[in-house]
PDB file of N, CA and C in Angstrom:
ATOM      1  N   UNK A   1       9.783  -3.527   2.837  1.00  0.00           N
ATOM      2  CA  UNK A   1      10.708  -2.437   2.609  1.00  0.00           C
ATOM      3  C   UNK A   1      10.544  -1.340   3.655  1.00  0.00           C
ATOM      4  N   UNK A   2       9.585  -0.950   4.047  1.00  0.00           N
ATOM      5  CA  UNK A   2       9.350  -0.006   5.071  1.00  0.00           C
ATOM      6  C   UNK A   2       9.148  -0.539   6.361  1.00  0.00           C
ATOM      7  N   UNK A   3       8.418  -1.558   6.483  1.00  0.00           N
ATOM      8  CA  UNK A   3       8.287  -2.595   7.886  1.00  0.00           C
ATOM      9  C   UNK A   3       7.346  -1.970   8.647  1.00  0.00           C
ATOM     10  N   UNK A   4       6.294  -1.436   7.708  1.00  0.00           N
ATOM     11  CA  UNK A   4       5.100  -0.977   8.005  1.00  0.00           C
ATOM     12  C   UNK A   4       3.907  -2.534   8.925  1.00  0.00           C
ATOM     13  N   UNK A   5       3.301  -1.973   9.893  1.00  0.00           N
ATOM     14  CA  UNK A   5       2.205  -2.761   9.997  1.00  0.00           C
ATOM     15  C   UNK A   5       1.101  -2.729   8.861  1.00  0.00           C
ATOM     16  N   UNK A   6      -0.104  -3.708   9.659  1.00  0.00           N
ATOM     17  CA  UNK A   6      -1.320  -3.671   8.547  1.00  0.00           C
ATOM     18  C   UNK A   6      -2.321  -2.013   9.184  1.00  0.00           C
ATOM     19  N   UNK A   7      -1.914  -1.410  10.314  1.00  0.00           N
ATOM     20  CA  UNK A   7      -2.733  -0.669  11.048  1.00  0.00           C
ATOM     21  C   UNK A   7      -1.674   0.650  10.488  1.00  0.00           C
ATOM     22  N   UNK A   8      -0.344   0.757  10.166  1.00  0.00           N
ATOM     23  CA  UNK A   8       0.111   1.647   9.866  1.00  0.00           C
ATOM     24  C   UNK A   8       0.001   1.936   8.099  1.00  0.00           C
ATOM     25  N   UNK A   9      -0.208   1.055   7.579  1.00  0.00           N
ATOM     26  CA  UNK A   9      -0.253   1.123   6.264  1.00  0.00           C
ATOM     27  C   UNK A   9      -2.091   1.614   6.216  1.00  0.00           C
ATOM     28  N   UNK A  10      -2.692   0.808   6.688  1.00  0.00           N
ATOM     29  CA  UNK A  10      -4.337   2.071   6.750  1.00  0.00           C
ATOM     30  C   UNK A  10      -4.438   3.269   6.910  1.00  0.00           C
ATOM     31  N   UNK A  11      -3.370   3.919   8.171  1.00  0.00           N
ATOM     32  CA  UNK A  11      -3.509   4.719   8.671  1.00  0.00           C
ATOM     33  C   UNK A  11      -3.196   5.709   7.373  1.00  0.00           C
ATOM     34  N   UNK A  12      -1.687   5.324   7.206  1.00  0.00           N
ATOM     35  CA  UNK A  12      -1.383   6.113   5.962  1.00  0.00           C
ATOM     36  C   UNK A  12      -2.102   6.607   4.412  1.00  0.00           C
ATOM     37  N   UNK A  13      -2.870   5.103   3.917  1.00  0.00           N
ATOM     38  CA  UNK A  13      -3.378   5.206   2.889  1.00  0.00           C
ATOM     39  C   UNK A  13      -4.868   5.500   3.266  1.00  0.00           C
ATOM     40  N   UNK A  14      -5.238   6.311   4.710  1.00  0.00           N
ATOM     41  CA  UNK A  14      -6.997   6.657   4.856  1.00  0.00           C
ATOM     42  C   UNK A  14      -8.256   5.795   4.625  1.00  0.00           C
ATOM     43  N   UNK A  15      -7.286   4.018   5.044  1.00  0.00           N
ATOM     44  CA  UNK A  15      -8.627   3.273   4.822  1.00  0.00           C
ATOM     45  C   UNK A  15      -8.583   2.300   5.886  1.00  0.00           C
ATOM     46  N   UNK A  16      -9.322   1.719   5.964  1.00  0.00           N
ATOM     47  CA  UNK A  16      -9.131   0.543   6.928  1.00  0.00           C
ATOM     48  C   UNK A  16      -8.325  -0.724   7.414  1.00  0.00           C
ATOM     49  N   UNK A  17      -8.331  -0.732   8.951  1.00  0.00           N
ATOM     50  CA  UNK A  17      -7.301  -2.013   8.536  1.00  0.00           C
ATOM     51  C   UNK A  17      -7.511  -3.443   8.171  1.00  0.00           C
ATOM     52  N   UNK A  18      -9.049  -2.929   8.794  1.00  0.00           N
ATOM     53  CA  UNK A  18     -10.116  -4.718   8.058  1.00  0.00           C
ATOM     54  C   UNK A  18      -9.853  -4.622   6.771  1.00  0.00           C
ATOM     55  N   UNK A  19      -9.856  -3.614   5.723  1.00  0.00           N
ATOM     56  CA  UNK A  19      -9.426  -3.272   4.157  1.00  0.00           C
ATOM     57  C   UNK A  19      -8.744  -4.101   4.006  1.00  0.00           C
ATOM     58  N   UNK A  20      -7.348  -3.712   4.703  1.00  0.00           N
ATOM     59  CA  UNK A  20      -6.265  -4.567   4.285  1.00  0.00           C
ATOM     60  C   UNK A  20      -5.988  -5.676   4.753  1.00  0.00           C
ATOM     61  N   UNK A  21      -6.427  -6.153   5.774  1.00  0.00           N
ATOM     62  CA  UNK A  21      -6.833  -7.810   6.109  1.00  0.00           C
ATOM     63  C   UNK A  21      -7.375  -8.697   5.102  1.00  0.00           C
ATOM     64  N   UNK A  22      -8.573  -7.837   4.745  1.00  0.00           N
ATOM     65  CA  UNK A  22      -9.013  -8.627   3.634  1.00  0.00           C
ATOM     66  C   UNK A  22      -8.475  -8.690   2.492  1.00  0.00           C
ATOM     67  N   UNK A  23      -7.716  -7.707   1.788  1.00  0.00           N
ATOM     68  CA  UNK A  23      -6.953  -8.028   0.965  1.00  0.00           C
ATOM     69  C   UNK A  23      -6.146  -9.131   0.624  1.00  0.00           C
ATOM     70  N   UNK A  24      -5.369  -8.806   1.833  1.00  0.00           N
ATOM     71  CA  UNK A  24      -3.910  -9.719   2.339  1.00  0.00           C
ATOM     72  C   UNK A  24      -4.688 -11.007   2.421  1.00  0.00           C
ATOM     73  N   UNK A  25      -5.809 -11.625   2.517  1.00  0.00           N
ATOM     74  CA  UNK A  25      -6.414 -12.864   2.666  1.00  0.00           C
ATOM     75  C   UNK A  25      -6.837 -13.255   1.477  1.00  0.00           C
ATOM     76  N   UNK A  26      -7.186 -12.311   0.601  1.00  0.00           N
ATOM     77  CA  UNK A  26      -7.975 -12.868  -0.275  1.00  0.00           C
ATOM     78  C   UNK A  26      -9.212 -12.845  -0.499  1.00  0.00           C
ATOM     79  N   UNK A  27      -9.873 -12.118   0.520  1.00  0.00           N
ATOM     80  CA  UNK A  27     -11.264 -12.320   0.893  1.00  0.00           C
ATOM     81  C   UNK A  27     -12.198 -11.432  -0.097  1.00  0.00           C
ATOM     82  N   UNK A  28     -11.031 -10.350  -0.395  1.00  0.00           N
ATOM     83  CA  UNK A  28     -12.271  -9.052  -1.375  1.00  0.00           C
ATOM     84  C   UNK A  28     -10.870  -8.787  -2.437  1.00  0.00           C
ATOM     85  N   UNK A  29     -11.338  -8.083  -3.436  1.00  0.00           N
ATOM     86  CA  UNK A  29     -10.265  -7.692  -4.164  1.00  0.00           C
ATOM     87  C   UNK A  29     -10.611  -6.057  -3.983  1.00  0.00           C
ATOM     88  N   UNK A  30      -9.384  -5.393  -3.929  1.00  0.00           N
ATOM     89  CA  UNK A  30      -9.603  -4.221  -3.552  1.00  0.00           C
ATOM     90  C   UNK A  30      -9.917  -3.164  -4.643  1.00  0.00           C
ATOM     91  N   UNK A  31     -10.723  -2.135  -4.233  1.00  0.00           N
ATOM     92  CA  UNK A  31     -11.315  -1.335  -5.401  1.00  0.00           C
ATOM     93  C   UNK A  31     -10.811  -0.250  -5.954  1.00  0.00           C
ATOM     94  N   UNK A  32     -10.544   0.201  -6.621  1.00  0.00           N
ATOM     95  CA  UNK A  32      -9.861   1.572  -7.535  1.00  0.00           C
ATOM     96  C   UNK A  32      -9.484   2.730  -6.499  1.00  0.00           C
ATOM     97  N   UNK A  33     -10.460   3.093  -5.709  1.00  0.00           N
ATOM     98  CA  UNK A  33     -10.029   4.054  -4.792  1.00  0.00           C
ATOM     99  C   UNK A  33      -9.328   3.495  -4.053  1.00  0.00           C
ATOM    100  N   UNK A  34      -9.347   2.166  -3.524  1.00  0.00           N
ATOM    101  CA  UNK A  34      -8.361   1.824  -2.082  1.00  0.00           C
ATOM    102  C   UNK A  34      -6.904   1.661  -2.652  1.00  0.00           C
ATOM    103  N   UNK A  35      -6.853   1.028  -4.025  1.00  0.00           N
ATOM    104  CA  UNK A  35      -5.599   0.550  -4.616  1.00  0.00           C
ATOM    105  C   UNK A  35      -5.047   1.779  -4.802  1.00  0.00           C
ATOM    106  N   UNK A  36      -5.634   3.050  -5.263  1.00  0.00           N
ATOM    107  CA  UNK A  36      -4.899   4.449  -5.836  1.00  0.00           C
ATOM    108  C   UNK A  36      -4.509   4.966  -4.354  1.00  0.00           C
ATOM    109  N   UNK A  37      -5.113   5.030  -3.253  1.00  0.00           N
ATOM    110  CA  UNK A  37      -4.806   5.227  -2.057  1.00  0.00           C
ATOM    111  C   UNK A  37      -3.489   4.609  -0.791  1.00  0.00           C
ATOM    112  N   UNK A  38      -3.506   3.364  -1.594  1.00  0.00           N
ATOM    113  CA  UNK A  38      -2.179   2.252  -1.138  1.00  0.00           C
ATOM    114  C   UNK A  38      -1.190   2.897  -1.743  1.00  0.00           C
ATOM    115  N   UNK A  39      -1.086   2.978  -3.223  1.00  0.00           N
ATOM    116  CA  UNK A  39      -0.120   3.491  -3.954  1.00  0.00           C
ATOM    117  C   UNK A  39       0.354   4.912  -3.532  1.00  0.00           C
ATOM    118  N   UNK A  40      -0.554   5.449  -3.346  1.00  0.00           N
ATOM    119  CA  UNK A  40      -0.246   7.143  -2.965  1.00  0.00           C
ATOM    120  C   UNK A  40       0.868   7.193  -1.196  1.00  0.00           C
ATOM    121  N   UNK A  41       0.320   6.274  -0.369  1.00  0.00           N
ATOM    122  CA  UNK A  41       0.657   6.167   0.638  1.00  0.00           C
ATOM    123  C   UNK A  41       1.922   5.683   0.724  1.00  0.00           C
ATOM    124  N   UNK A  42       1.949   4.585  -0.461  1.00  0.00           N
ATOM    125  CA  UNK A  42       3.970   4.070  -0.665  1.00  0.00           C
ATOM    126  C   UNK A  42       4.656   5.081  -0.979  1.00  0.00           C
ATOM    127  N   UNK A  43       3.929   5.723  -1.960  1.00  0.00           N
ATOM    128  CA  UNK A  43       5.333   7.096  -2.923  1.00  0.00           C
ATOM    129  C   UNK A  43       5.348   7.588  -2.075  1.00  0.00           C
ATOM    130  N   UNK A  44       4.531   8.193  -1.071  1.00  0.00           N
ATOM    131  CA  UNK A  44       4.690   9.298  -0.082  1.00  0.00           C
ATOM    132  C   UNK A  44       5.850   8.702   0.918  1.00  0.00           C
ATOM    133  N   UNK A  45       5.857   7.324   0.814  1.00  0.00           N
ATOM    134  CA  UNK A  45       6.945   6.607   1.902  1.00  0.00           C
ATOM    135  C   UNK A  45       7.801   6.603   1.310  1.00  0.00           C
ATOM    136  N   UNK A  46       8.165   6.763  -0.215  1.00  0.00           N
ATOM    137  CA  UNK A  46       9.694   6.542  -0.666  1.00  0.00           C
ATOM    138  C   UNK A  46       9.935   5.491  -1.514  1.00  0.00           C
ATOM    139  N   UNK A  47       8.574   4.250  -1.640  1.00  0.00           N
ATOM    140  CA  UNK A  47       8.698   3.452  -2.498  1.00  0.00           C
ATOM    141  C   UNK A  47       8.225   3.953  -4.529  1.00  0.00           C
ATOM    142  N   UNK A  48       9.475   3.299  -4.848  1.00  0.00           N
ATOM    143  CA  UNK A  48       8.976   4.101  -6.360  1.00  0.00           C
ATOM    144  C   UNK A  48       8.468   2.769  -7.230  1.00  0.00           C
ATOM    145  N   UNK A  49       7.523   2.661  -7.800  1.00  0.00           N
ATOM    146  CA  UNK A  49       7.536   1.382  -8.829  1.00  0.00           C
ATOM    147  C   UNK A  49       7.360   1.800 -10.305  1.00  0.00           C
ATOM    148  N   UNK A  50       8.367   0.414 -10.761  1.00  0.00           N
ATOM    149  CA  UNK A  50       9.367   0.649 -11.883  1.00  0.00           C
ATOM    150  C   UNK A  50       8.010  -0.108 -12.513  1.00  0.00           C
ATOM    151  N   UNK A  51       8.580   0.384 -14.155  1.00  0.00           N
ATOM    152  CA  UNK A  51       7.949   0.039 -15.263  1.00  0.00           C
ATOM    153  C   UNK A  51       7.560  -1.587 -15.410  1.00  0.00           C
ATOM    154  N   UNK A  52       8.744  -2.234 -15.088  1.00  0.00           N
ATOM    155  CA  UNK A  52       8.546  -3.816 -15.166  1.00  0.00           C
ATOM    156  C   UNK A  52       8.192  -4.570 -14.390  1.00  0.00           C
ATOM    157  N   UNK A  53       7.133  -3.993 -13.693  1.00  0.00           N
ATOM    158  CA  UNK A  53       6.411  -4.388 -12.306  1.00  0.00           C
ATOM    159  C   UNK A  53       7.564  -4.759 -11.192  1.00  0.00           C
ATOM    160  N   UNK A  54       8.346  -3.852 -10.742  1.00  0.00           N
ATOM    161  CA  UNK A  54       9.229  -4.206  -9.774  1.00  0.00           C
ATOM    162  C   UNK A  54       8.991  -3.078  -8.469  1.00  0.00           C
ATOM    163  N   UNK A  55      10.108  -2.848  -7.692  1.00  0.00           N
ATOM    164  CA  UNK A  55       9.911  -1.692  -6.457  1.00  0.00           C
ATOM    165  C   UNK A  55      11.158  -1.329  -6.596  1.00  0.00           C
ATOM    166  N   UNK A  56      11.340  -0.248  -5.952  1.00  0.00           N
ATOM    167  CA  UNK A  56      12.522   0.159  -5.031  1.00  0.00           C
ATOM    168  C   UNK A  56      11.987   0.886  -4.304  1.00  0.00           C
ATOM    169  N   UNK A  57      13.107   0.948  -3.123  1.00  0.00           N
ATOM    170  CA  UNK A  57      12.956   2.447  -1.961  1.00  0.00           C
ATOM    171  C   UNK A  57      13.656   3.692  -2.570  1.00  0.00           C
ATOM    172  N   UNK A  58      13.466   4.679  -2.284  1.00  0.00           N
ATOM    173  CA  UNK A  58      13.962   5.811  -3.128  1.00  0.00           C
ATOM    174  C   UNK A  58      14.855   6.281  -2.114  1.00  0.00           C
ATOM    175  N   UNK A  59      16.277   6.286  -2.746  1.00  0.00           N
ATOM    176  CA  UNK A  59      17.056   6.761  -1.884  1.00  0.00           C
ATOM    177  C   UNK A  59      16.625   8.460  -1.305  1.00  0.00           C
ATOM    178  N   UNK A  60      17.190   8.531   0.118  1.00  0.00           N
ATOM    179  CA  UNK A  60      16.523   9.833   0.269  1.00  0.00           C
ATOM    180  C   UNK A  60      18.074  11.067   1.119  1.00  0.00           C
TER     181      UNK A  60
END
């Protein structure tokens, strides 16, 4: 939805981009602070998530 990289989405959410490599692989499951930090970094981009586990972009 945003067409973010894996180095721009770190940048944004203040964590690493090995973080999110490993995520995206499978390798670690990510921890309470990194996940609340991903999330914070989408709303701030405009993504809103809906009750029924879905997305949208927020019109702006």
């Amino acid at each position: 939805m945003l067409g973010w990289s894996q180095e721009q989405l770190a940048q944004n959410a203040a964590i690493s981009r090995q973080t999110i490599v490993d995520f995206e692989r499978g390798l670690r499951l990510p921890i309470t602070n990194n996940l609340v930090a991903i999330v914070a970094a989408f709303e701030r981009a405009g993504i809103e998530f809906l009750a029924d586990n879905g997305l949208r972009l927020k019109r702006r």
